[in-house]
C-alpha atoms as a PDB file:
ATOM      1  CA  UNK A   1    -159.217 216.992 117.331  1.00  0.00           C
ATOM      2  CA  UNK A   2    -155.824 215.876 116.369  1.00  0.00           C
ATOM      3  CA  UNK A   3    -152.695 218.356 118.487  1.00  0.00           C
ATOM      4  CA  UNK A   4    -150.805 220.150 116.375  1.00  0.00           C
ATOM      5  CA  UNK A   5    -147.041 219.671 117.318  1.00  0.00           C
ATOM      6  CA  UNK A   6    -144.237 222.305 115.598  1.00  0.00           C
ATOM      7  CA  UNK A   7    -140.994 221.428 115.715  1.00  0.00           C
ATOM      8  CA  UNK A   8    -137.829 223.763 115.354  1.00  0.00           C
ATOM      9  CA  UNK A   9    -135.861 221.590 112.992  1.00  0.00           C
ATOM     10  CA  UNK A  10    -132.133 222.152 112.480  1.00  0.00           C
ATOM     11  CA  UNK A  11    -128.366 220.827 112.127  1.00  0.00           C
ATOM     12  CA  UNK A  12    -126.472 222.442 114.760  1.00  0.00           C
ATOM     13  CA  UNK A  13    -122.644 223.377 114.148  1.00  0.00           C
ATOM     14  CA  UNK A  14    -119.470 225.035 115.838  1.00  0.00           C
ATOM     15  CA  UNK A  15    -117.312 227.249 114.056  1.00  0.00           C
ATOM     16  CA  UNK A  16    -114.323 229.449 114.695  1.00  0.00           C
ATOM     17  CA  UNK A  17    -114.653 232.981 113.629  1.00  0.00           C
ATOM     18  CA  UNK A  18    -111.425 234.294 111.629  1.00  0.00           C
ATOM     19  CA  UNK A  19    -109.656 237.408 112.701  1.00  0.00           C
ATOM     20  CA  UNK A  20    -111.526 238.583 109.863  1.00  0.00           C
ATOM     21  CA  UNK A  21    -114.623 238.453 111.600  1.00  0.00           C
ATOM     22  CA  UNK A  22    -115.660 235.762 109.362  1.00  0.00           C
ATOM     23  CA  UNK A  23    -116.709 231.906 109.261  1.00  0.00           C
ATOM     24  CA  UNK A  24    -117.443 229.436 106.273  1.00  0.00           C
ATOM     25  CA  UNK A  25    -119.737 227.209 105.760  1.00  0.00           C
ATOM     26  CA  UNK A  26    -120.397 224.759 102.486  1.00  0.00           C
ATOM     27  CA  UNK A  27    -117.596 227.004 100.908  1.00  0.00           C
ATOM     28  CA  UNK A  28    -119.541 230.222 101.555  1.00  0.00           C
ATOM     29  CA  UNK A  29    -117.863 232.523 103.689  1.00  0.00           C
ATOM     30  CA  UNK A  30    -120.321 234.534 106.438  1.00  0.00           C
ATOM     31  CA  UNK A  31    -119.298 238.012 107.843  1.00  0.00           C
ATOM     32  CA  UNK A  32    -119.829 238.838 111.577  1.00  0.00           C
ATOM     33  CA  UNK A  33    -119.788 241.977 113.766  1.00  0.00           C
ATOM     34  CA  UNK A  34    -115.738 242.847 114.309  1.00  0.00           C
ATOM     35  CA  UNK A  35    -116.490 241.774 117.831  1.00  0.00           C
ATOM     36  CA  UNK A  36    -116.732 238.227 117.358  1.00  0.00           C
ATOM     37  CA  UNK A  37    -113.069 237.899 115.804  1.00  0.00           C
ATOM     38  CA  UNK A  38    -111.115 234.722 116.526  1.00  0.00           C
ATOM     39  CA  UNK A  39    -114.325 233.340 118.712  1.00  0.00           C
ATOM     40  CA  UNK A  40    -116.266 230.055 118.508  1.00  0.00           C
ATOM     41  CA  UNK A  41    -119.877 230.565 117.472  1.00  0.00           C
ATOM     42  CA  UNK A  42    -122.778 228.412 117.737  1.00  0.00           C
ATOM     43  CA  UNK A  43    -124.510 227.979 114.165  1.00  0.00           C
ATOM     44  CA  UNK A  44    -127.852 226.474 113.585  1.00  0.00           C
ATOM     45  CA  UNK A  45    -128.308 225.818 110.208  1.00  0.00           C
ATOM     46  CA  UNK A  46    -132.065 225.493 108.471  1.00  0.00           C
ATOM     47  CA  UNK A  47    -132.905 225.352 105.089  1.00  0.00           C
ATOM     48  CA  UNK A  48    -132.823 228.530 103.855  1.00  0.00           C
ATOM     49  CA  UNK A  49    -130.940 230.385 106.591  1.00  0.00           C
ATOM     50  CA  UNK A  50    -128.600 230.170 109.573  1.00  0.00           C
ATOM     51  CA  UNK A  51    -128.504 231.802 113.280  1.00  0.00           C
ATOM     52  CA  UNK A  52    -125.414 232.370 114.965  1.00  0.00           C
ATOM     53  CA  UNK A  53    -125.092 232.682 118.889  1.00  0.00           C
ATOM     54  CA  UNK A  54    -121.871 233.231 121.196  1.00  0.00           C
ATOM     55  CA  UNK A  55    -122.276 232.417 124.598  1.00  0.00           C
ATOM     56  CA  UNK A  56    -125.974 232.578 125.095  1.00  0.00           C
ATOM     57  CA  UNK A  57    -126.363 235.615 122.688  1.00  0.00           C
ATOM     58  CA  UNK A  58    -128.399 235.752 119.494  1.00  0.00           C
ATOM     59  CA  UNK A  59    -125.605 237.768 117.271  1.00  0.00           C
ATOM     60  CA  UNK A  60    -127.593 237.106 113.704  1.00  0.00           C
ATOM     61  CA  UNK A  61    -129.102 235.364 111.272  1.00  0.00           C
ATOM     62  CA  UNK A  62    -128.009 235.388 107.512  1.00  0.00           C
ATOM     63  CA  UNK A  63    -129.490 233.877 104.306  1.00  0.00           C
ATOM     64  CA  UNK A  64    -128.096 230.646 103.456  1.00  0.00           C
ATOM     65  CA  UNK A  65    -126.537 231.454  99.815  1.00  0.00           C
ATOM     66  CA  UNK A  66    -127.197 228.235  97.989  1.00  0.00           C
ATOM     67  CA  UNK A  67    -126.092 229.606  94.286  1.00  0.00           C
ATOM     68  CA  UNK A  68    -122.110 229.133  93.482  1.00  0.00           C
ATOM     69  CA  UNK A  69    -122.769 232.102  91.051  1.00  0.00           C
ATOM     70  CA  UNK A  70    -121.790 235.315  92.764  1.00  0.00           C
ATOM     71  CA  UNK A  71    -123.183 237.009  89.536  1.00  0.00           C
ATOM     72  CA  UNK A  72    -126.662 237.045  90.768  1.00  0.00           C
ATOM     73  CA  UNK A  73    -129.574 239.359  89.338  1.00  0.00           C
ATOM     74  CA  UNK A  74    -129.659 242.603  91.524  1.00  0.00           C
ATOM     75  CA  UNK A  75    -132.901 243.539  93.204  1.00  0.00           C
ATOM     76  CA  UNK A  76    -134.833 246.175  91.711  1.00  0.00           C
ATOM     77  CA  UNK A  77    -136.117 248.297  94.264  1.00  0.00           C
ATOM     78  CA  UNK A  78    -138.898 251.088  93.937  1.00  0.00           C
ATOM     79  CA  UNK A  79    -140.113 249.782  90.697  1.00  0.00           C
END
């Protein structure tokens, strides 16, 4: 029986975090907690989202917005 190997695949990046709390990325702009302001961050980016550290810590993960459109459809919820 053949081993099944999974591998965490990812680009890893460094960014500085604005006073603004946030960083770009691909000409997206990501917010942070106010806590990280003016920091380097740690991002790993993956194909559909990216996790941001600081010094060891986990602070979040965000969707990776893909669409240059900011006018997207708005989610319909309860129906």
């Amino acid at each position: 029986m053949p081993l099944q190997v999974v591998v965490d695949c990812f680009f890893k990046s460094s960014k500085q975090v604005s006073q603004a709390s946030l960083f770009s990325f691909e000409r997206n702009c990501y917010s942070l907690p106010a806590s990280n302001a003016n920091r380097p961050v740690s991002v790993r980016i993956y194909p559909d989202w990216l996790a941001v550290a600081a010094e060891g810590n986990k602070l979040c993960e965000n969707a990776q917005v893909i669409q240059r459109s900011h006018h997207l459809p708005a989610k319909i919820i309860g129906a």
